[in-house]
Each structure stands twice: as C-alpha cells, then as structure tokens.
Protein backbone atom coordinates (compact mmCIF):
# COMPACT_ATOMS: atom_id res chain seq x y z
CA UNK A 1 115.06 -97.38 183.92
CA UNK A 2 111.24 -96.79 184.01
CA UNK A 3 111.10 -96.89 180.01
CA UNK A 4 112.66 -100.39 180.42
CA UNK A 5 110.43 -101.48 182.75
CA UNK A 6 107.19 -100.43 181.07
CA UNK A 7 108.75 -102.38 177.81
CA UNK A 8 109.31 -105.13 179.89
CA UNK A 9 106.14 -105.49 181.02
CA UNK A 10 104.35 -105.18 177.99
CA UNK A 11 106.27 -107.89 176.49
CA UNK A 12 104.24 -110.79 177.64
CA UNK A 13 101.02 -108.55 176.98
CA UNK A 14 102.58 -108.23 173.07
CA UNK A 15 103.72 -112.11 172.60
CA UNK A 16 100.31 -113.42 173.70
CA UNK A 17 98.94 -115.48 170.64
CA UNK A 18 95.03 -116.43 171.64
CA UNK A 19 94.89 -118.18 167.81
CA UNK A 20 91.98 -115.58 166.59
CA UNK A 21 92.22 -112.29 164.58
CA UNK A 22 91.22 -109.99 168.00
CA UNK A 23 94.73 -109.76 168.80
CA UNK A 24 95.08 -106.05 167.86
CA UNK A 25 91.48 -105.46 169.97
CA UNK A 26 93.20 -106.89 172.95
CA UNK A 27 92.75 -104.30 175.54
CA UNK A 28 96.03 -104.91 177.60
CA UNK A 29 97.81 -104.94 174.63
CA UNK A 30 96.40 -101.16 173.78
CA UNK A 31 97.02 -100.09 177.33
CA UNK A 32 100.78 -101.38 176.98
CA UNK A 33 101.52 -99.48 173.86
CA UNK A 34 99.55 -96.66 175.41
CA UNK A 35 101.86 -96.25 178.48
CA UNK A 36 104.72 -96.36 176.05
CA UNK A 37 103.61 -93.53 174.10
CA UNK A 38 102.98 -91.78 176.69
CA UNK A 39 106.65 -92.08 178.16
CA UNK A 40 108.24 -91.27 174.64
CA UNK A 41 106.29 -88.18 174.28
CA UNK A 42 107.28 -87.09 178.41
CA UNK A 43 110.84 -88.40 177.84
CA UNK A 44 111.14 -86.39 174.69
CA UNK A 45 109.47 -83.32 176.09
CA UNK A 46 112.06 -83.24 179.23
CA UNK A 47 115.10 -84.02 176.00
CA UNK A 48 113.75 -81.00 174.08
CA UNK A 49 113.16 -78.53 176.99
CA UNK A 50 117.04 -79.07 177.58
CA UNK A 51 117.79 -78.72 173.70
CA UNK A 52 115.77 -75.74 173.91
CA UNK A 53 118.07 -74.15 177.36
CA UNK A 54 120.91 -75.59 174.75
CA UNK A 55 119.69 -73.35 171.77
CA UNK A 56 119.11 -70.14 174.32
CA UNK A 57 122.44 -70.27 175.79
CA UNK A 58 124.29 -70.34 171.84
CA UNK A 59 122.38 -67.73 171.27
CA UNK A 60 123.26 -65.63 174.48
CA UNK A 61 126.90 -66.28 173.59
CA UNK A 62 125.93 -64.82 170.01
CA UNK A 63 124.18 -61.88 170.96
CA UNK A 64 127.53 -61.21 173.57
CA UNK A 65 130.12 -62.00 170.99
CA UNK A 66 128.08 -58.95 167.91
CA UNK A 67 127.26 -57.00 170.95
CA UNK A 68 131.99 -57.52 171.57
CA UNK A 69 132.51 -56.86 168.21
CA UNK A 70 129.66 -53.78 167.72
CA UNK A 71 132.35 -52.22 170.63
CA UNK A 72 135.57 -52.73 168.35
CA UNK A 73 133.69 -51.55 165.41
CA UNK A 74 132.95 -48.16 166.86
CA UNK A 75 136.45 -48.06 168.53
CA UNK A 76 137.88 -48.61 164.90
CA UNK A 77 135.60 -46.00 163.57
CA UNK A 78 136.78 -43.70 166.11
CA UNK A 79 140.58 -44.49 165.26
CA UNK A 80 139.70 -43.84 161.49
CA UNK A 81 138.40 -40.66 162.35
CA UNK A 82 141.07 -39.18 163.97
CA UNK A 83 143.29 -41.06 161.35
CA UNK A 84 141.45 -38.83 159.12
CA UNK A 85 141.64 -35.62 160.97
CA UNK A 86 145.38 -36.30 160.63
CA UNK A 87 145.59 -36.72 157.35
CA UNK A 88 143.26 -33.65 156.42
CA UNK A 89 146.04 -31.52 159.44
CA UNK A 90 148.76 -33.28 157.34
CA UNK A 91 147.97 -32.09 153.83
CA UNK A 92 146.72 -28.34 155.13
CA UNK A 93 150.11 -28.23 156.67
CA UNK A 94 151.97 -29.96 153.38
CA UNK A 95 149.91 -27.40 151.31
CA UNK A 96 150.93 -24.08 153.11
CA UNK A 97 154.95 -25.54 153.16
CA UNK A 98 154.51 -25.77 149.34
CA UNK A 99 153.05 -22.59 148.78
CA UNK A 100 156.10 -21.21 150.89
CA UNK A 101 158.73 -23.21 148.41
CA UNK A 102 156.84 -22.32 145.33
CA UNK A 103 157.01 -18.03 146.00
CA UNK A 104 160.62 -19.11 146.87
CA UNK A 105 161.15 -20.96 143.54
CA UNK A 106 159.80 -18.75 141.52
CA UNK A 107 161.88 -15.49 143.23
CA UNK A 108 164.55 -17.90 142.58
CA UNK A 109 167.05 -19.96 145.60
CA UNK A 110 170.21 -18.19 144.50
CA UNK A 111 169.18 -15.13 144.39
CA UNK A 112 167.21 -15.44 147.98
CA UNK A 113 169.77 -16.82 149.03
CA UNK A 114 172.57 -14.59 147.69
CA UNK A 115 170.80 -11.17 148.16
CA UNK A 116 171.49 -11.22 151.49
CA UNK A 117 173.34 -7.92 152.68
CA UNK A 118 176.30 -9.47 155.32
CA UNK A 119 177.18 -13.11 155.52
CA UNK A 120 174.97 -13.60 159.38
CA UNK A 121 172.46 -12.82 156.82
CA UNK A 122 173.46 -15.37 154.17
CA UNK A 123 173.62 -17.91 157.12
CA UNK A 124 169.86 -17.27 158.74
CA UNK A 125 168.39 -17.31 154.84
CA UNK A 126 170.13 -20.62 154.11
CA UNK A 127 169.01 -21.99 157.81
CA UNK A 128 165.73 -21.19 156.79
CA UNK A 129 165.31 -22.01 153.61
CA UNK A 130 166.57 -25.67 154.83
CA UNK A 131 164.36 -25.96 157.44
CA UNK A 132 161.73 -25.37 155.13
CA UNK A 133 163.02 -28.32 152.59
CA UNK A 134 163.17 -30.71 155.88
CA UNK A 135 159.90 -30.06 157.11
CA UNK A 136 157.98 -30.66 153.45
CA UNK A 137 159.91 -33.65 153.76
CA UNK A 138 159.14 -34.51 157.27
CA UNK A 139 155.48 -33.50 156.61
CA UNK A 140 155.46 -35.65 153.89
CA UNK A 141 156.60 -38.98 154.84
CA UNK A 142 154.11 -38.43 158.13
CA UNK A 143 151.58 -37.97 155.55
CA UNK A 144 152.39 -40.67 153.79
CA UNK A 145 152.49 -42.81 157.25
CA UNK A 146 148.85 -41.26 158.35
CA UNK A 147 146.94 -42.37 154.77
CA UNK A 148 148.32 -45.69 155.70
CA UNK A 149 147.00 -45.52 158.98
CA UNK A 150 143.91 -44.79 157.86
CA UNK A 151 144.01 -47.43 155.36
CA UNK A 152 144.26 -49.80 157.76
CA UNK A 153 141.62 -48.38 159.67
CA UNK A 154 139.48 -48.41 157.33
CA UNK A 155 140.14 -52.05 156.71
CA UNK A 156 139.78 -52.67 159.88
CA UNK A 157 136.27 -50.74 159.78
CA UNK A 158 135.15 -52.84 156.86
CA UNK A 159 135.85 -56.40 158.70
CA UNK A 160 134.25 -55.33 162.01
CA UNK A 161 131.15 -55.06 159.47
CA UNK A 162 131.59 -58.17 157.70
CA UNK A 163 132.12 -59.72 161.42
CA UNK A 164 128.99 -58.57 162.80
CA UNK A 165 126.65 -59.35 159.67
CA UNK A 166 128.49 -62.96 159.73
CA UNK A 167 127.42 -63.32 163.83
CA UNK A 168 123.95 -61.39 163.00
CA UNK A 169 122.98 -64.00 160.17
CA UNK A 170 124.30 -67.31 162.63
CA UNK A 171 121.87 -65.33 164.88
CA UNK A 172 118.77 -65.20 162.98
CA UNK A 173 119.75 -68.73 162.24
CA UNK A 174 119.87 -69.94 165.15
CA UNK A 175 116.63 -67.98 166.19
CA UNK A 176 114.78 -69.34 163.39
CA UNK A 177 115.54 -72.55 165.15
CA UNK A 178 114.75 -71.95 168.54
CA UNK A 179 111.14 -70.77 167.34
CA UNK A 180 111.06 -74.08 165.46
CA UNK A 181 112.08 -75.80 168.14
CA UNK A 182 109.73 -74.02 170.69
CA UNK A 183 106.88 -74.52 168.32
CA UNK A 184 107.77 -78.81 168.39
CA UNK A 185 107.96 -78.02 171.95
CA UNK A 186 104.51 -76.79 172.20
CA UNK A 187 103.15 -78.88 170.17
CA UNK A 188 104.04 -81.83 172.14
CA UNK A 189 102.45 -79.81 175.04
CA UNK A 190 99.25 -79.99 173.31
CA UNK A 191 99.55 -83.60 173.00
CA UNK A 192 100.17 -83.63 176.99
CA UNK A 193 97.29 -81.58 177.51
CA UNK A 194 94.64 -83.01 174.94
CA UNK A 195 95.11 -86.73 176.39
CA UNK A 196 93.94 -87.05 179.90
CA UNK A 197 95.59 -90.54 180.54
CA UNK A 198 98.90 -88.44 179.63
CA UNK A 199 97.79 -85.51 181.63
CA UNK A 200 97.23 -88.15 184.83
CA UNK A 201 101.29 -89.30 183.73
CA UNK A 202 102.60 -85.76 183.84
CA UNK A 203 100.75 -85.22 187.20
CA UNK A 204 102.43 -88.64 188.53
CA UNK A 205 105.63 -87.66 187.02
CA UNK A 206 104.99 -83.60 189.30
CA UNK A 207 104.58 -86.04 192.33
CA UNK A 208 107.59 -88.31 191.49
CA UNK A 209 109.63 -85.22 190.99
CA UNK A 210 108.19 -83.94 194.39
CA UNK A 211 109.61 -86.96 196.01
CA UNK A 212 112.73 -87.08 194.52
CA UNK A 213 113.73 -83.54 195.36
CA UNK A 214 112.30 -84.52 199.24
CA UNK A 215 114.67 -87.39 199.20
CA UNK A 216 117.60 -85.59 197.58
CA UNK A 217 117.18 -82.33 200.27
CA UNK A 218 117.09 -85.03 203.21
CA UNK A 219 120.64 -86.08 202.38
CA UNK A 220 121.77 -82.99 202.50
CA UNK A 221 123.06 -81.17 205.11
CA UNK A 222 121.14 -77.58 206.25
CA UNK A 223 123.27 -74.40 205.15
CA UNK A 224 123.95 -71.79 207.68
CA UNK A 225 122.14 -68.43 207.37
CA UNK A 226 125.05 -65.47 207.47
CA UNK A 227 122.68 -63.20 208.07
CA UNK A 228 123.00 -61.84 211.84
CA UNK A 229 118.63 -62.05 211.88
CA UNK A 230 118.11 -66.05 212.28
CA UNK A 231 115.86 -67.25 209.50
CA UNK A 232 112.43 -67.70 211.52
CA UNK A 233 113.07 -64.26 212.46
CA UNK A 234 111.85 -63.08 208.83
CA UNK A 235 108.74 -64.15 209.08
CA UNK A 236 106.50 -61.89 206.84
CA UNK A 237 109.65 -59.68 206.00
CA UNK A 238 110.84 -62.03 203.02
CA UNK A 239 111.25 -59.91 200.01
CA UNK A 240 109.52 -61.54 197.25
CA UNK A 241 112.19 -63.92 194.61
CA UNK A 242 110.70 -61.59 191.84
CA UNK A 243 110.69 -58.44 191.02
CA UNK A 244 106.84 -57.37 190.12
CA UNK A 245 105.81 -60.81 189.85
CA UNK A 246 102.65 -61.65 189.70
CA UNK A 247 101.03 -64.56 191.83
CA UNK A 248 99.77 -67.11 189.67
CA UNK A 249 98.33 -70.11 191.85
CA UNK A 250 99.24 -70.14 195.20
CA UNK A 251 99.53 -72.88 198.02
CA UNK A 252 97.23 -75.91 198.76
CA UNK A 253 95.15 -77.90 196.59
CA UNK A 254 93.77 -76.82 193.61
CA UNK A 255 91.94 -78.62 190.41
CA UNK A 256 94.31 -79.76 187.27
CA UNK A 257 92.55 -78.21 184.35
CA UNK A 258 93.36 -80.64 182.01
CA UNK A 259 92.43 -83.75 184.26
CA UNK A 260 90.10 -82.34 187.21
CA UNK A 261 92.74 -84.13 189.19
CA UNK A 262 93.45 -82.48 193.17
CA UNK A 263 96.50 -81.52 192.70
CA UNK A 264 98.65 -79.99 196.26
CA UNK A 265 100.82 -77.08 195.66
CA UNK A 266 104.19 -77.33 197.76
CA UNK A 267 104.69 -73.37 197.17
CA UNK A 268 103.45 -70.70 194.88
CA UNK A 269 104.15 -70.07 191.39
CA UNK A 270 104.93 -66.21 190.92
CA UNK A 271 104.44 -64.98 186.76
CA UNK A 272 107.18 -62.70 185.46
CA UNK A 273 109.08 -61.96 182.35
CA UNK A 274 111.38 -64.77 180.76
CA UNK A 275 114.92 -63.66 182.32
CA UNK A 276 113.60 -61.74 184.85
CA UNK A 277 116.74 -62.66 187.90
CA UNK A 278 115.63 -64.80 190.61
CA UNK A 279 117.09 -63.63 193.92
CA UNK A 280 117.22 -64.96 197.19
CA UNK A 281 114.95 -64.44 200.13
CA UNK A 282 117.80 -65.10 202.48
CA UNK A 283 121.26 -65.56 202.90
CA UNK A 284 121.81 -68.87 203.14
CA UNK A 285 124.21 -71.92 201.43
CA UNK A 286 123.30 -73.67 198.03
CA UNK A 287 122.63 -77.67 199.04
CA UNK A 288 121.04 -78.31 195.69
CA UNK A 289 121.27 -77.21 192.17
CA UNK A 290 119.92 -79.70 189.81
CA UNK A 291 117.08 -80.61 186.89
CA UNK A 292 114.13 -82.49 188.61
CA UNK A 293 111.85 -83.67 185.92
CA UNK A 294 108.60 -81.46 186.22
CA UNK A 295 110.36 -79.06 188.10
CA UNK A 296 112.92 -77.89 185.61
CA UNK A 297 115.91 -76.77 186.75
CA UNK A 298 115.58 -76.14 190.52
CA UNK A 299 117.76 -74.27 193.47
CA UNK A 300 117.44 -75.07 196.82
CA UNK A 301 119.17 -72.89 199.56
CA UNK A 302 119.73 -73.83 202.98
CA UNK A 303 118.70 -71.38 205.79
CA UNK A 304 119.46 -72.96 209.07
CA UNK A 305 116.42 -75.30 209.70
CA UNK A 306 114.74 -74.05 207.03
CA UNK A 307 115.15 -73.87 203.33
CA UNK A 308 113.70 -72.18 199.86
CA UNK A 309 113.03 -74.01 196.59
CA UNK A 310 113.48 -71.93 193.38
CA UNK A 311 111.63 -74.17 190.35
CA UNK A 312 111.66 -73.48 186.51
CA UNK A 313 114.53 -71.60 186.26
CA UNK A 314 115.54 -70.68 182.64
CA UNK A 315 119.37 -69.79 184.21
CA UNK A 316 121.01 -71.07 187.17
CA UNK A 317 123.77 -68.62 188.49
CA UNK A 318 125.27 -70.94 191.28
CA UNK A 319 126.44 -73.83 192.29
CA UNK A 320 126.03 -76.44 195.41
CA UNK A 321 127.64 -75.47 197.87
CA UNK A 322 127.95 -71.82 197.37
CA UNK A 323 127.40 -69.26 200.20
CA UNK A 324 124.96 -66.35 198.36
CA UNK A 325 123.40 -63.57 199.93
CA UNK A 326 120.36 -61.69 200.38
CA UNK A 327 119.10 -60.52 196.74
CA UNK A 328 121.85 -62.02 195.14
CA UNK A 329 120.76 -63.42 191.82
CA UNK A 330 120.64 -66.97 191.96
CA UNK A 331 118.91 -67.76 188.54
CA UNK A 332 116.20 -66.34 185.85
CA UNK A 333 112.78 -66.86 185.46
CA UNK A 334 111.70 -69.86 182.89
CA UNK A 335 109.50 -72.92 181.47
CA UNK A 336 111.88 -75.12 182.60
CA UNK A 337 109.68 -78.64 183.67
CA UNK A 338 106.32 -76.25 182.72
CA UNK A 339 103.54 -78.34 181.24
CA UNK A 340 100.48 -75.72 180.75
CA UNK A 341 100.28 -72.53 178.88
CA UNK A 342 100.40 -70.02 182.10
CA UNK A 343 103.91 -69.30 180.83
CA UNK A 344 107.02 -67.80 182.42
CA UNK A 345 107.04 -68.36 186.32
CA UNK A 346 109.64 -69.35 189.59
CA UNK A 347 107.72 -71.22 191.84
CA UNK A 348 108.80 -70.70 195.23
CA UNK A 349 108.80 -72.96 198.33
CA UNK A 350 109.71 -72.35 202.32
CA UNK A 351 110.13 -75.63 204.13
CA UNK A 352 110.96 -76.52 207.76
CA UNK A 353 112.67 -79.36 208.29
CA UNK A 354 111.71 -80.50 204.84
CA UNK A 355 108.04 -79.96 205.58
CA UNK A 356 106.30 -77.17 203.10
CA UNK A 357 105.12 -73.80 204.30
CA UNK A 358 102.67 -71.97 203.19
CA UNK A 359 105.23 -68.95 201.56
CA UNK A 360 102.68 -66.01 201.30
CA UNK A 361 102.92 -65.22 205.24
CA UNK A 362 106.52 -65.09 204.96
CA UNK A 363 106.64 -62.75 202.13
CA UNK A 364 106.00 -58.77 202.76
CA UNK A 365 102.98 -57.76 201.51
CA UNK A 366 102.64 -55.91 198.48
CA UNK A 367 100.75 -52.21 198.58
C-alpha cells in the first residue's frame, strides 16, 4: 500500500513540465525517485530475507533426508555382511559335505554300501549315505539362495551410495546458492547502511514495526501462566532465552551508528550462534507468531498481565495459541528483520500491560 502511495505522490512531482531543460535538476523530482529507491531496496531486502529462511529450510530437509538415507545405507551394509558371513558358513559347510561324498565315491557306493556285515547294518549305511546326498543338496540350494541375498544386498548397498551422492550434490547446490543469495543479501545491507536517508527509512520502518506489533498484541487477549509461581513473582529469577548468549545492546536509548539517530530499545538483543533454540522464560500461551518487518519473525507469549517478545528468529517452533512451557523451545536464533552487521541475536522484551520493561532485572544474573 505504502509503495503505491509514494508512486502516487510522486506523480504530479514527475508530470510537471516548467518548459526549460532543469527538469531533471528539479529537486522534488530527485527526492520522489529517491523515496522510491529507497522502498524497492527495503521491500526487496524483507522479499530476500524470506527467500533466504526459504533456501535454509530446503536445505534442512536435505541434510535430514542424506542424514535418512546415510541410516539405510549402513543398515544395508550390515545385512550384506551377515549375507556374507552366510555365504562364507554355506560353502565351508558345502565343502566339508563334498569332501565326505568324494572319500565315499572313490571307496565306491556299492561296495560301502554292500560291505555291510547284517542287513540293520545295510539299513544305517544306506540312511546315512542319503542323508548325506540330501544335505549337499539342501546346503546347496541355501547357498544358492544366500549369494542371491547378498546380491541384492549389495545392490541395495550400491543405490544407498548413488542416493546419498545424488542428495549431497542438490546440497552443495543448493548451498552454493544460499551463499549467493546471502552475499545479494548483504550487499543490499551495505546499500542500507552507506545511505543515511535510507538508514533514517529503515529506522522509521524499526518504529513502524514497533507499532504494529503494539497494536497487534492489544487485540489480543493475555495467555494464562500454568506455572503455579504467578509471573511477577519471577522477578530476577527469569532464566535467560539463550543459552550463553551474550548481551549485545541492552535497554534504553542508544545512538544508530549509521545515522547518529536516538534510537529507544524496547528490550535487549542477546548474541548467540545461528540455531542456537530460543526457549521460554515462562510458561505462558502463544498470542502471536508472525513476521513484523524489522523485527523478523517474532513470538510473543502471554504471561498473565505480562508478556515476552522473542525477535529475529531464524525458526519458529509454535504456533498462536499454543500453551508452551518453561524452557520449551519456542524458536532459533537468526537475522531475521537484522539490518547491521552485529550478526546472529533474539532480542528479548518483558512488557506489562503492553508497556516495555527493562528485561535485565528480571533475568538471573550471570556469575
């Protein structure tokens, strides 16, 4: 709607014709084009941080479906193993029942056979001697049946391979694009950083963001704690969202490097490892899950009269509505909405009644 508008209104500024050549030095005409730029190069940074969560999440699915068929590999390995065990048991046992029929053969059948002093005799040799005949021929049709087996297993061996170098090369492909992608990504960031007038945009888009989510959590309803402690209750016992984070800019005001711009802080923003799971604080009831432009993709749990924000996730592991507990992985850590180079972060927000508290005397402090 905002592109549209910003078009709109540099349409009269564009069909202005003052009859002299210093049309193109006409400085509402620059400022027009100007604003547009700047919203193509926002809207298409927001467009490619999704491609990008796109790209990540093929390439989860990869890495799950070599890591599935790495499993079947070994477990067909294993079968052609004992496959071959059998066979090797098979022949040894084939080899000493052929020995046994040869020093017959050569003593001769009859006259094993016929030697024999009284006919109980006669009876036990020719039981014997048939016994023998059946199991060569026993022995060999189950050797016969285990070389098969292991043909197949071996078969079976050989796609598993061909399967996973298939998935691992549509991996590196797909890799190969996600740095290619990432490096668009930060070039555009660059661009957002090197213009202040774009800067001053992204820092009006953080504050439109900030107002949307305000006006999105006051429709919704506040979600029950099921924890028997009451929220306000944990007051400097909050375990922190991250594990080993580190605190990278905490809450207040601080300067915008790239503009020198005030900028207020509604929580803190905690560093940590891509992927590293976000957990809650607090049990509590999911009354938002949803991308807010400069925010990324954002949780919101509801605590009673109070809630927590969880901003820039890379994952979301929930869904509105959804009754989670304490510690229970709601998301990963991201660049979701991120506009600087700090990389990697959640940031993290206690509010009351909407209104932003300061988080760091609600969280246990760290020896």
């Amino acid at each position: 709607m905002r592109p549209l508008l910003l078009a709109l209104l540099a349409l009269p500024l564009l069909a202005q014709e003052p009859g002299d050549d210093n049309l193109t030095d006409d400085p509402r005409r620059e400022l027009a084009r100007a604003e547009l730029e700047q919203r193509r190069i926002l809207e298409e940074l927001t467009g490619l941080e999704q491609e990008l969560l796109g790209i990540e999440d093929e390439i989860d699915a990869l890495r799950a479906r070599a890591d599935e068929v790495e499993q079947q590999r070994l477990l067909h390995e294993d079968e052609l193993a004992r496959a071959q065990a059998l066979v090797d048991q098979r022949a040894e046992r084939i080899g000493r029942l052929l020995r046994a029929l040869y020093r017959i053969e050569h003593r001769g059948f009859a006259r094993v056979v016929f030697s024999a002093e009284d006919p109980a005799d006669l009876r036990r040799r020719s039981r014997y001697l048939l016994s023998i005949i059946r199991a060569a021929e026993a022995e060999t049709r189950s050797f016969r049946e285990q070389v098969t087996l292991k043909e197949a297993a071996v078969s079976q061996v050989d796609a598993d391979r061909e399967a996973v170098a298939a998935l691992m090369a549509e991996l590196r492909l797909k890799e190969a694009h996600l740095r290619d992608e990432r490096a668009r990504r930060q070039a555009l960031l660059d661009e957002v950083r090197g213009r202040r007038a774009l800067a001053l945009q992204v820092l009006s888009e953080r504050n439109a963001s900030a107002r949307q989510l305000n006006q999105s959590l006051a429709l919704t309803t506040s979600g029950a704690s099921s924890d028997a402690t009451p929220f306000r209750d944990l007051h400097g016992r909050l375990r922190w969202p991250v594990s080993g984070g580190r605190l990278l800019r905490g809450f207040g005001n601080y300067t915008d490097p790239a503009t020198g711009t005030t900028v207020r802080s509604l929580g803190v923003d905690i560093a940590a490892p891509k992927h590293t799971p976000v957990r809650a604080v607090a049990s509590g009831t999911v009354t938002f899950q949803d991308w807010v432009n400069g925010m990324g993709r954002t949780v919101v749990l509801g605590h009673g009269d109070y809630s927590t924000v969880y901003s820039h996730c890379n994952e979301v592991k929930v869904r509105r509505g959804q009754s989670v507990g304490r510690d229970d992985v709601i998301g990963t850590v991201g660049e979701t909405g991120v506009t600087d180079t700090l990389g990697p972060r959640v940031h993290f927000e206690v509010r009351y009644h909407n209104t932003p508290q300061d988080p760091i005397p609600w969280l246990r402090s760290r020896e």
